[in-house]
C-alpha atoms as a PDB file:
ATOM      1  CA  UNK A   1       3.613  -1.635 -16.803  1.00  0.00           C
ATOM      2  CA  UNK A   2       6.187  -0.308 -14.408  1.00  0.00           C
ATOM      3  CA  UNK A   3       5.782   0.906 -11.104  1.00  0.00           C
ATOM      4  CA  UNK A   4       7.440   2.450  -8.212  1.00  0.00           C
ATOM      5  CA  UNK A   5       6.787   2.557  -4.647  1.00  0.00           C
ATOM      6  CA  UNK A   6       8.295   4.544  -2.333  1.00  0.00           C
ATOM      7  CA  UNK A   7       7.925   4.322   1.634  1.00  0.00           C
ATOM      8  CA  UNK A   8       7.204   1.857   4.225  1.00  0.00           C
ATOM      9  CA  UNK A   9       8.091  -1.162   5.383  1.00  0.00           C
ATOM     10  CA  UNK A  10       7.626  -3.066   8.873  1.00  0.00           C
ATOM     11  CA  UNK A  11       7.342  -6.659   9.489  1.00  0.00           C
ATOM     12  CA  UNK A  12       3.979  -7.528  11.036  1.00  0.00           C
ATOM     13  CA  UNK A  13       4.213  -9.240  14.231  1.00  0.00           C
ATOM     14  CA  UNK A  14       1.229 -12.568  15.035  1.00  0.00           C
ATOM     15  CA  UNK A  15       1.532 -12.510  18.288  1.00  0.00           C
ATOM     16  CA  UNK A  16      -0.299 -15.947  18.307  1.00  0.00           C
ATOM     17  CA  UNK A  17       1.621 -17.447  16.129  1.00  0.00           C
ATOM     18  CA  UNK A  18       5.200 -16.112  17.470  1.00  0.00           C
ATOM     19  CA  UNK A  19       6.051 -15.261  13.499  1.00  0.00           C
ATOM     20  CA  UNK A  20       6.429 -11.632  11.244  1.00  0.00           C
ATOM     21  CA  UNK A  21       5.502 -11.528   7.767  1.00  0.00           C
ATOM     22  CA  UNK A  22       7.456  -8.615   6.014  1.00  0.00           C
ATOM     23  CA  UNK A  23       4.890  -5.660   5.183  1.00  0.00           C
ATOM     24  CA  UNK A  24       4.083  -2.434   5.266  1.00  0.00           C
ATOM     25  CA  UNK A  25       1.939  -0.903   2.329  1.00  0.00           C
ATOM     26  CA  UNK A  26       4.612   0.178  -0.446  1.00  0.00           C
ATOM     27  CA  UNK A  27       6.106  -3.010  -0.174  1.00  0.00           C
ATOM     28  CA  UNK A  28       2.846  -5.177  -0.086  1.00  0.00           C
ATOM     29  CA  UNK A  29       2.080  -3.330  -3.419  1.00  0.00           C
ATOM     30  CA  UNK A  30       5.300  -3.698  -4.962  1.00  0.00           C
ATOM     31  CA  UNK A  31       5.341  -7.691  -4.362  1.00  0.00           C
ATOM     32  CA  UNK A  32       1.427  -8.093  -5.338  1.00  0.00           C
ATOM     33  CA  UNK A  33       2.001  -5.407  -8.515  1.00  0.00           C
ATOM     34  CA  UNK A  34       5.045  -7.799  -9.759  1.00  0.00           C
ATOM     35  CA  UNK A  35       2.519 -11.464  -8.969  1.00  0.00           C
ATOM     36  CA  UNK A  36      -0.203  -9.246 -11.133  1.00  0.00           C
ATOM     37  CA  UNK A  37       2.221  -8.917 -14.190  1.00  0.00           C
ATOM     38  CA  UNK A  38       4.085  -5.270 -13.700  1.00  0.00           C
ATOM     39  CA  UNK A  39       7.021  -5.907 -15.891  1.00  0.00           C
ATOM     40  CA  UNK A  40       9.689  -4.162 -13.484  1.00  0.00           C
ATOM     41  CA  UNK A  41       9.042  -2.903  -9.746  1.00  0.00           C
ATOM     42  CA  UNK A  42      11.492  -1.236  -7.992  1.00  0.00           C
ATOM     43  CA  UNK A  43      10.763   0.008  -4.086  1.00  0.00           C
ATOM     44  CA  UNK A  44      12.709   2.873  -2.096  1.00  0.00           C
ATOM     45  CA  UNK A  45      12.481   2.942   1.318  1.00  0.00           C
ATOM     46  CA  UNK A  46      14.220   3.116   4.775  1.00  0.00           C
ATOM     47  CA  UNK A  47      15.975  -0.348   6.269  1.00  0.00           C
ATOM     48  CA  UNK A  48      16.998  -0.613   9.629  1.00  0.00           C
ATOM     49  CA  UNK A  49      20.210  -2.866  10.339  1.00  0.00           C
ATOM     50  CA  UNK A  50      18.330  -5.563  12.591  1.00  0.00           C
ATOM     51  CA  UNK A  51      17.392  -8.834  11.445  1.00  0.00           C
ATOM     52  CA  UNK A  52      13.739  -7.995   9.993  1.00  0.00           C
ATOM     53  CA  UNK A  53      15.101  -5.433   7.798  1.00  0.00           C
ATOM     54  CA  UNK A  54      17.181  -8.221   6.336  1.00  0.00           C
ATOM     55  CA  UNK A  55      14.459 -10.623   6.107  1.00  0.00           C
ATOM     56  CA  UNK A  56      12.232  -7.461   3.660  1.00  0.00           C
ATOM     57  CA  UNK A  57      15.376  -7.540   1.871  1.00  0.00           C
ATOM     58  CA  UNK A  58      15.915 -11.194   1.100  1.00  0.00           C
ATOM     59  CA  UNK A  59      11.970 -11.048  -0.060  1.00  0.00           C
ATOM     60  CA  UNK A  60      11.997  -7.986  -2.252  1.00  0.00           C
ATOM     61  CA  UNK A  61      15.068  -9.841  -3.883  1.00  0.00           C
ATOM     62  CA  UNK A  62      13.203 -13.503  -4.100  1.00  0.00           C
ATOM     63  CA  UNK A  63      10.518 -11.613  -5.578  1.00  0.00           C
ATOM     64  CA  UNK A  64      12.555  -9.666  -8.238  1.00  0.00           C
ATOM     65  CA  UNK A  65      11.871  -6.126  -7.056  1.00  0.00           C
ATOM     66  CA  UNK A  66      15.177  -3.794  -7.534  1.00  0.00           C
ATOM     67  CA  UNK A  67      15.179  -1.669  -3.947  1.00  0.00           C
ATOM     68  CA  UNK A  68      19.165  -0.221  -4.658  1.00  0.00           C
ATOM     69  CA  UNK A  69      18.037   3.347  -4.202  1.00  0.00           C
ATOM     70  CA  UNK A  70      16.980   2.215  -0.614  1.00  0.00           C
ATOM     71  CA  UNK A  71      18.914   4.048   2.581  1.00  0.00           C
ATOM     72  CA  UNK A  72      20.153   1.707   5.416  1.00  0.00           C
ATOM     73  CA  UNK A  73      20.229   3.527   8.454  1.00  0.00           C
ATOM     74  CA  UNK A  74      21.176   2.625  12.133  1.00  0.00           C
ATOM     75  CA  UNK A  75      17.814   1.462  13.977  1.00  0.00           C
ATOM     76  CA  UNK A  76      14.873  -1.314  14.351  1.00  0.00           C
ATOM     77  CA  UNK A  77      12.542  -2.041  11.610  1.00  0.00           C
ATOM     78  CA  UNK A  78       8.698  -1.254  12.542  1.00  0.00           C
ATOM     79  CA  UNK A  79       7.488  -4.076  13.879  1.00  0.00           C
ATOM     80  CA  UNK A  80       3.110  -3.188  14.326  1.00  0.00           C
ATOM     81  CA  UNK A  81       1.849  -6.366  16.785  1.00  0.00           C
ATOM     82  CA  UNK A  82      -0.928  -8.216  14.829  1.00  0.00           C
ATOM     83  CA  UNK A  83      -4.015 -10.352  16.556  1.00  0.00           C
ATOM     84  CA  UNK A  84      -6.682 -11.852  14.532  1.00  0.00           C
ATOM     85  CA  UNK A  85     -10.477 -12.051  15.253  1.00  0.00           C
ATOM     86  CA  UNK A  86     -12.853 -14.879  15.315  1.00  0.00           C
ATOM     87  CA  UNK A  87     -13.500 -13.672  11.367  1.00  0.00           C
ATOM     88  CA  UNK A  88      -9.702 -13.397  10.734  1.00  0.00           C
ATOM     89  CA  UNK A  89      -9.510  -9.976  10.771  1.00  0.00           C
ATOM     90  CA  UNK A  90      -6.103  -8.649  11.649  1.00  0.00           C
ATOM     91  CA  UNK A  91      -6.515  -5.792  14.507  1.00  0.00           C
ATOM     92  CA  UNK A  92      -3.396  -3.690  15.589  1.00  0.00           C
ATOM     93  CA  UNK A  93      -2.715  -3.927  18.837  1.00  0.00           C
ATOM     94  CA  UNK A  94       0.696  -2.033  19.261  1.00  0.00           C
ATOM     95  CA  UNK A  95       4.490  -2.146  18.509  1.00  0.00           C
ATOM     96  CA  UNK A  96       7.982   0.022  19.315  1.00  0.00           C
ATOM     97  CA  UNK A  97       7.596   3.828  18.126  1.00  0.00           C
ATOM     98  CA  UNK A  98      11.542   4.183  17.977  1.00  0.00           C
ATOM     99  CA  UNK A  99      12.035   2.898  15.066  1.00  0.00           C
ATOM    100  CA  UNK A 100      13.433   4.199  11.491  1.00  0.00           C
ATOM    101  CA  UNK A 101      10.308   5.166  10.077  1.00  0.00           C
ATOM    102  CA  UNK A 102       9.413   7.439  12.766  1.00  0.00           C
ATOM    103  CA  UNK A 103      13.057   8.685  12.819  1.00  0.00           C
ATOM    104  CA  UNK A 104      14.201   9.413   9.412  1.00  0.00           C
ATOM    105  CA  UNK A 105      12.131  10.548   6.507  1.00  0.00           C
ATOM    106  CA  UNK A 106      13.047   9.958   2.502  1.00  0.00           C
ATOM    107  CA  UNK A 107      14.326  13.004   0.750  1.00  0.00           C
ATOM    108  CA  UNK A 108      14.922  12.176  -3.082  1.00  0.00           C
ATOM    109  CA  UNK A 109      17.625  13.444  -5.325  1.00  0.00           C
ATOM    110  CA  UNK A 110      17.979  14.005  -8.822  1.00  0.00           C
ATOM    111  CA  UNK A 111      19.899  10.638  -9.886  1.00  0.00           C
ATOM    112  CA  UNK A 112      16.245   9.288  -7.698  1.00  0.00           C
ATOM    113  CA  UNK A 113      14.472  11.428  -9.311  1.00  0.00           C
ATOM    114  CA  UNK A 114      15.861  10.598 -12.870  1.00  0.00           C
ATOM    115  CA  UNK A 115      15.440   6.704 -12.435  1.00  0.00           C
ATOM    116  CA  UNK A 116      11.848   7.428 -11.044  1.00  0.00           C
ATOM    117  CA  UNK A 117      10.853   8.354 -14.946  1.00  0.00           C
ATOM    118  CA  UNK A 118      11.560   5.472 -16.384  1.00  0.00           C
ATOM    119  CA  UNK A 119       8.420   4.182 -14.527  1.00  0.00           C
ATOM    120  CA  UNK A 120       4.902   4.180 -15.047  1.00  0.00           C
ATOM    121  CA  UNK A 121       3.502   5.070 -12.110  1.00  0.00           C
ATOM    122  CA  UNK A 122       4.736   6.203  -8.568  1.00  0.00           C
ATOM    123  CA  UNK A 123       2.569   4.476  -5.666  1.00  0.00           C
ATOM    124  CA  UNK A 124       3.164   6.241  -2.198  1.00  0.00           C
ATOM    125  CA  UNK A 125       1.191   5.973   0.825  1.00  0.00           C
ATOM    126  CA  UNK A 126       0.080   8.388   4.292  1.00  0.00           C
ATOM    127  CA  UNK A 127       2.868   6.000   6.058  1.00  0.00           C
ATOM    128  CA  UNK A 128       5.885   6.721   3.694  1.00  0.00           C
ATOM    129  CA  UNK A 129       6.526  10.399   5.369  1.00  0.00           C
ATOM    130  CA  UNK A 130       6.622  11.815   1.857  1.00  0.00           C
ATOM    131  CA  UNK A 131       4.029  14.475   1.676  1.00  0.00           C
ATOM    132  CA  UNK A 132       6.970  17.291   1.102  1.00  0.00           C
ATOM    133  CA  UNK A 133       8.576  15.405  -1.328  1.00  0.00           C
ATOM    134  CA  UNK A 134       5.302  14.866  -3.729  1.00  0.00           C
ATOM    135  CA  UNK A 135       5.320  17.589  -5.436  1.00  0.00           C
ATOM    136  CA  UNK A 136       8.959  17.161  -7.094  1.00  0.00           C
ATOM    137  CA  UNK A 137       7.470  13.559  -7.601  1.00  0.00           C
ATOM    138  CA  UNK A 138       4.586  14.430  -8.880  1.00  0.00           C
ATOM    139  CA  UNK A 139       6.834  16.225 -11.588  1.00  0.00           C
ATOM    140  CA  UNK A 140       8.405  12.982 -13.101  1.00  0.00           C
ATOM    141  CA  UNK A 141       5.170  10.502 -12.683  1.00  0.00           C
ATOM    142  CA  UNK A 142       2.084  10.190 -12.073  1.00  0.00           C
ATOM    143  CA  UNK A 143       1.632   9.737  -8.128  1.00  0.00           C
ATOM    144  CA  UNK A 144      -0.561   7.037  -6.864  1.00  0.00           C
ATOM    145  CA  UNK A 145      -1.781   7.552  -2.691  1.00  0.00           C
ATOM    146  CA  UNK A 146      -3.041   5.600  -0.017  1.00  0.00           C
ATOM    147  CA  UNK A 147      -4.666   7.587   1.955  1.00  0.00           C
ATOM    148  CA  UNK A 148      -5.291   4.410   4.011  1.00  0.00           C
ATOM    149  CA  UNK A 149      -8.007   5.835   6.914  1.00  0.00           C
ATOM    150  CA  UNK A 150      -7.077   9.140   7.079  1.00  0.00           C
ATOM    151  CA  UNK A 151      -9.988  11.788   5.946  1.00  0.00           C
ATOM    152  CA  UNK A 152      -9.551  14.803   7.228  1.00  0.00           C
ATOM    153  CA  UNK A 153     -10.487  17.394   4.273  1.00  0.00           C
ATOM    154  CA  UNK A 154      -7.118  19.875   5.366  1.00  0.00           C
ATOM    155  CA  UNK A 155      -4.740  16.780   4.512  1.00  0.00           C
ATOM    156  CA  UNK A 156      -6.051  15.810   1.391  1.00  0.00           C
ATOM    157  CA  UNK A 157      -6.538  19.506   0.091  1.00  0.00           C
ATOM    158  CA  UNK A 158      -2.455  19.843   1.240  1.00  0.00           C
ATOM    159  CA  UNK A 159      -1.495  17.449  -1.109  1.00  0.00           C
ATOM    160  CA  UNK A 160      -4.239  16.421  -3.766  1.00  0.00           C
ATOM    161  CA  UNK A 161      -2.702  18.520  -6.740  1.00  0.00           C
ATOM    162  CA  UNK A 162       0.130  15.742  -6.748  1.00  0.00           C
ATOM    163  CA  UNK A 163      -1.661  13.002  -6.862  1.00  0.00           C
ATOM    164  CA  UNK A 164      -3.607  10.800  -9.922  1.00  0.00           C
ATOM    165  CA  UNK A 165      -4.739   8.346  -8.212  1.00  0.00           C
ATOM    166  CA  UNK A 166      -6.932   8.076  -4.327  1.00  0.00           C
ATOM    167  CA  UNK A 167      -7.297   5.504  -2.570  1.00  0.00           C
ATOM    168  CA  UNK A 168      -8.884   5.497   1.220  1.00  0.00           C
ATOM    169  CA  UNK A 169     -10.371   3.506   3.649  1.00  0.00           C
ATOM    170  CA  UNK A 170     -13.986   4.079   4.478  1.00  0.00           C
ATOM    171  CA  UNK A 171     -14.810   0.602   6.678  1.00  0.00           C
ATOM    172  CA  UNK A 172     -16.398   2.731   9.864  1.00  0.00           C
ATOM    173  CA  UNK A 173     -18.164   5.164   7.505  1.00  0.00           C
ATOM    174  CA  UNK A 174     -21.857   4.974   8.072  1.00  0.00           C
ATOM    175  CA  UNK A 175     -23.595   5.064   4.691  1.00  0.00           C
ATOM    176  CA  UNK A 176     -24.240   8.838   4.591  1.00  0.00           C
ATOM    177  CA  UNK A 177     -21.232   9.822   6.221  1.00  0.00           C
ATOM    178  CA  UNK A 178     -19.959   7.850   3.225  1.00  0.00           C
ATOM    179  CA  UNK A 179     -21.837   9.779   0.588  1.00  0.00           C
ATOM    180  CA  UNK A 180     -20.638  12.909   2.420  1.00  0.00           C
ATOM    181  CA  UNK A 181     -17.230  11.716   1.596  1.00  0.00           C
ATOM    182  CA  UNK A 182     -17.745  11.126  -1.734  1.00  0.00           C
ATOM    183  CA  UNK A 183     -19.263  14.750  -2.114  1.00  0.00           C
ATOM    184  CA  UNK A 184     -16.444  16.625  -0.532  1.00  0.00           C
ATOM    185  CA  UNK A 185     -13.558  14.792  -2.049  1.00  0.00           C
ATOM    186  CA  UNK A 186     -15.211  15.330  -5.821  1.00  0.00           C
ATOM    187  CA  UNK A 187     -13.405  18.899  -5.433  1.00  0.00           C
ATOM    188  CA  UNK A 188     -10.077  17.287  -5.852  1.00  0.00           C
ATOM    189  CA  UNK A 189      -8.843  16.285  -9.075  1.00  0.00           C
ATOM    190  CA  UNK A 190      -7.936  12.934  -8.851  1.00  0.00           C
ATOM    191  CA  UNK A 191      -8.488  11.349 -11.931  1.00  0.00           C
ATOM    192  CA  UNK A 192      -9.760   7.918 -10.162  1.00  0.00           C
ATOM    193  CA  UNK A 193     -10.903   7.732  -6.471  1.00  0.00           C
ATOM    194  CA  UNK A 194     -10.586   3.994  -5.016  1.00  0.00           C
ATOM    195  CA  UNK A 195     -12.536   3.630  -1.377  1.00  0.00           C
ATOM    196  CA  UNK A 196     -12.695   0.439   0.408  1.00  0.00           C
ATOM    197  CA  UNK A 197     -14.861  -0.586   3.322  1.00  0.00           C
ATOM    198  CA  UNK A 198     -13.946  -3.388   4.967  1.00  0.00           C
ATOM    199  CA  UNK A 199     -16.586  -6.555   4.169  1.00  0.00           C
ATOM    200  CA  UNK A 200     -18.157  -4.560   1.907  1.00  0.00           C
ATOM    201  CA  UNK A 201     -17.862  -3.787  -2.241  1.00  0.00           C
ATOM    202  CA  UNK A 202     -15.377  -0.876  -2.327  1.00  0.00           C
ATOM    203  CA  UNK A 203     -16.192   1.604  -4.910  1.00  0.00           C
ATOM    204  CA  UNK A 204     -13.994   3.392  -7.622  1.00  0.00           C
ATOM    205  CA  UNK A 205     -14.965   6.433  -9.567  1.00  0.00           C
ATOM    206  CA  UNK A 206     -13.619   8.062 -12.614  1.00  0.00           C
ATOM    207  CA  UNK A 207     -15.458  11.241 -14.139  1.00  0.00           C
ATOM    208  CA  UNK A 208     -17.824  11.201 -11.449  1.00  0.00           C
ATOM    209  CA  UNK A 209     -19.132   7.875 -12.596  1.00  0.00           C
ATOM    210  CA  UNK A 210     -19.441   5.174  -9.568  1.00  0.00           C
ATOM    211  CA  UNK A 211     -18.024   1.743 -10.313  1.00  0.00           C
ATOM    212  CA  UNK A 212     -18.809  -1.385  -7.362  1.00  0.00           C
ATOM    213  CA  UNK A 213     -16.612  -4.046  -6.707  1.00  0.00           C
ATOM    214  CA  UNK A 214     -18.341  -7.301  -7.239  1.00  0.00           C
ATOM    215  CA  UNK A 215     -17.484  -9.830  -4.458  1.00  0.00           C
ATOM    216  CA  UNK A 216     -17.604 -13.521  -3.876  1.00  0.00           C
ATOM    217  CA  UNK A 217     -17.690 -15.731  -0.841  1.00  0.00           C
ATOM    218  CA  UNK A 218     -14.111 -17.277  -0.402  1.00  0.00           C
ATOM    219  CA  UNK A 219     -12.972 -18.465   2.924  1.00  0.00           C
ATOM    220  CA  UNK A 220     -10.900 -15.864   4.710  1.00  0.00           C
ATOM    221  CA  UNK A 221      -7.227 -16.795   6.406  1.00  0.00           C
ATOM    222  CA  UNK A 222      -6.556 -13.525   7.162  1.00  0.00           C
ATOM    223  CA  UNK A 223      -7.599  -9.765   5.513  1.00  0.00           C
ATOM    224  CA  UNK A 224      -3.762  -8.619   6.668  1.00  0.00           C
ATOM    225  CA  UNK A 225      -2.714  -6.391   2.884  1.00  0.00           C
ATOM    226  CA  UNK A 226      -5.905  -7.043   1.283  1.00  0.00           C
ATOM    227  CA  UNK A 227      -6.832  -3.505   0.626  1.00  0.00           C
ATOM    228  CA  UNK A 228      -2.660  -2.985  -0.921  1.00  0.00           C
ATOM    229  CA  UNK A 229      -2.912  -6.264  -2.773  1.00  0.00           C
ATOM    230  CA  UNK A 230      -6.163  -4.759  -4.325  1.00  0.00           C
ATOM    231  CA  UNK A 231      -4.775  -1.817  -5.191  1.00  0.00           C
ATOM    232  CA  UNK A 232      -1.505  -3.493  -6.741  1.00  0.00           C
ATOM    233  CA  UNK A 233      -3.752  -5.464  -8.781  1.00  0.00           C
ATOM    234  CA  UNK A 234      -6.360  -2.616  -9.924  1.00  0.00           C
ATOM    235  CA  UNK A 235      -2.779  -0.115 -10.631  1.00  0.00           C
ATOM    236  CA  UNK A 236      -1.216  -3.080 -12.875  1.00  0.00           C
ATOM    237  CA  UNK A 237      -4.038  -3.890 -14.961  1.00  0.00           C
ATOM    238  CA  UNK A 238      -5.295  -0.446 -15.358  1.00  0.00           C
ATOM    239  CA  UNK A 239      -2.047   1.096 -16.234  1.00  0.00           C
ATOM    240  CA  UNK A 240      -1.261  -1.884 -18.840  1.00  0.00           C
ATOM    241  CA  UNK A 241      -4.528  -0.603 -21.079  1.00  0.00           C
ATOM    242  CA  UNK A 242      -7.445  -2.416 -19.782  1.00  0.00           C
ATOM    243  CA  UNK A 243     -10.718  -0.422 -18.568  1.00  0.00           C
ATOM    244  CA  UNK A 244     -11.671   0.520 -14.990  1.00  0.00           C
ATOM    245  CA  UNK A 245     -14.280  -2.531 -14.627  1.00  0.00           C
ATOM    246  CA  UNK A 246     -11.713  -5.180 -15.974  1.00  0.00           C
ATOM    247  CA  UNK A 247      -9.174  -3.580 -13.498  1.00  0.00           C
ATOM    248  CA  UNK A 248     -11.486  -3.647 -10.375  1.00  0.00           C
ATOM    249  CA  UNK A 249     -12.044  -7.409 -11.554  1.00  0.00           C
ATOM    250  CA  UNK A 250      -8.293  -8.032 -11.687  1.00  0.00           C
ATOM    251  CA  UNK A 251      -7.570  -5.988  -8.371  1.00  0.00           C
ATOM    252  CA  UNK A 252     -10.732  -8.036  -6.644  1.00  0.00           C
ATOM    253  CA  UNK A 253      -8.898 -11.504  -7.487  1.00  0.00           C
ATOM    254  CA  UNK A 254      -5.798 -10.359  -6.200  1.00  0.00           C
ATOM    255  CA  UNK A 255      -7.178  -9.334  -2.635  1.00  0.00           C
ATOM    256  CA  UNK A 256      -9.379 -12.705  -2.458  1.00  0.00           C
ATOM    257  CA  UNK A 257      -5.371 -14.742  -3.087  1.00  0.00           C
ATOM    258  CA  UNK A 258      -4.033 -12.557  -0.244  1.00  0.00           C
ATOM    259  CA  UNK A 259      -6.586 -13.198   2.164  1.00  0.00           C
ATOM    260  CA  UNK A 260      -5.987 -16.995   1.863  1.00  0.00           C
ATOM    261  CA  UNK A 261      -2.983 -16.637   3.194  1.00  0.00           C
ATOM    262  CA  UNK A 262      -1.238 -15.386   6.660  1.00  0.00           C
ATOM    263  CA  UNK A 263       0.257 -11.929   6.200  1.00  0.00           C
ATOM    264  CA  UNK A 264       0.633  -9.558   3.523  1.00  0.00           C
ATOM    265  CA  UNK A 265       2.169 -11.918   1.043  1.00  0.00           C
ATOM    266  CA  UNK A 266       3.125 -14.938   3.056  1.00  0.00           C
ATOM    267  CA  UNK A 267       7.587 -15.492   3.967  1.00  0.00           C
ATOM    268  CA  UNK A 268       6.426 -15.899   7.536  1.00  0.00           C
ATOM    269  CA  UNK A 269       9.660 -15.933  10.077  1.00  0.00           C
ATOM    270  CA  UNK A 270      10.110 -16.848  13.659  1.00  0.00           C
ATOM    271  CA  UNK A 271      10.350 -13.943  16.193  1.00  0.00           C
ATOM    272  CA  UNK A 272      13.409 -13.907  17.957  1.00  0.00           C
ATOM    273  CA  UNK A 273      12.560 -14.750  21.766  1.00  0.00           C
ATOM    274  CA  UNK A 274      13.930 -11.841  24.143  1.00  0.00           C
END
């Protein structure tokens, strides 16, 4: 299997620890996609010149992920501040809004465009800026989209004819604001909808059929990527061959390794005292 990601990356930023972890949701499913098995991952995205950008880098390269169709541009990395709760929940609590994500957006070209079909899958998310560019995409691969919390019915109807494969997060849904979710997305054609919420089993479904997650206690270190690293690890088994319930299994294992440890995917680094 070989995927694609295109978009963001930030380093997030423990304020009580005084570290970053490189992250940001195409890269935390490029690095968990290539630990779940995905032959070749390559990443595109947008790289400041500061230090963190560097850092992403050196990891996407210690992890064997190709990122040479990348742009480097003049500007700070995104750097989201990160507390956790009693339960080791990671909370947003900030960060700089100057930086290149929010200033420069990812327009691909045909040599992009050529390389992009030699992969399997495309996996793009609401942060990557990329909503004009899906359609082109959506021409050489199939599209895979985080939709992450955002469910308002205008934005997904803007862009749902690109995209194979759903994924949202539904944590604050009350149950039948949840089934009222389910009923007005089931218009779109995505051929598999994947919706997380939070503690809870997510749910998948394919051909209107309605497939639970099946969870186990573990202890928690930190839920920072667990919804990407699930996602990298239902995409990889799924698109090898195997069916949606083996895939769920496979993408459930991979979130319960990334909440044992800090960040995303772990390469924690000192922040840089101003």
């Amino acid at each position: 299997m070989k995927l694609i990601t295109i978009g963001d990356n930030v380093v997030d930023c423990y304020l009580d620890q005084d570290k970053y972890y490189p992250g940001g949701n195409c890269v935390n499913v490029a690095v968990n996609a290539k630990r779940n098995g995905a032959s070749e991952v390559s990443y595109i995205g947008i790289f400041g010149n500061d230090e963190p950008a560097d850092h992403i880098k050196y990891v996407l390269s210690q992890e064997g992920i190709d990122y040479r169709f990348s742009r480097d541009v003049s500007g700070i990395t995104g750097q989201p501040q990160v507390t956790l709760t009693e339960d080791n929940d990671r909370v947003f609590v900030g960060g700089p809004k100057n930086t290149v994500q929010h200033k420069f957006k990812i327009q691909l070209v045909q040599e992009e465009l050529d390389y992009i079909k030699i992969f399997d899958l495309s996996h793009v998310s609401c942060f990557s800026s990329m909503e004009s560019e899906l359609a082109k995409l959506s021409q050489v691969s199939k599209v895979s989209y985080d939709f992450s919390n955002r469910k308002d019915l205008p934005y997904i109807e803007s862009i749902a004819p690109y995209i194979s494969y759903a994924f949202f997060s539904a944590a604050e849904l009350s149950d039948e604001d949840f089934e009222r979710f389910i009923r007005d997305i089931s218009s779109f054609q995505f051929e598999i909808i994947g919706l997380t919420r939070g503690g809870r089993p997510a749910i998948f479904i394919k051909n209107g059929e309605i497939y639970e997650q099946k969870l186990k206690k573990i202890d928690v270190v930190d839920t920072m990527g667990a919804g990407d690293s699930l996602i990298a690890g239902f995409l990889t088994s799924y698109m090898s061959g195997d069916d949606i319930e083996v895939a769920i299994a496979k993408g459930t294992r991979s979130a319960e390794k990334t909440c044992q440890e800090y960040g995303g995917f772990g390469y924690p680094k000192e922040m840089q005292k101003v």
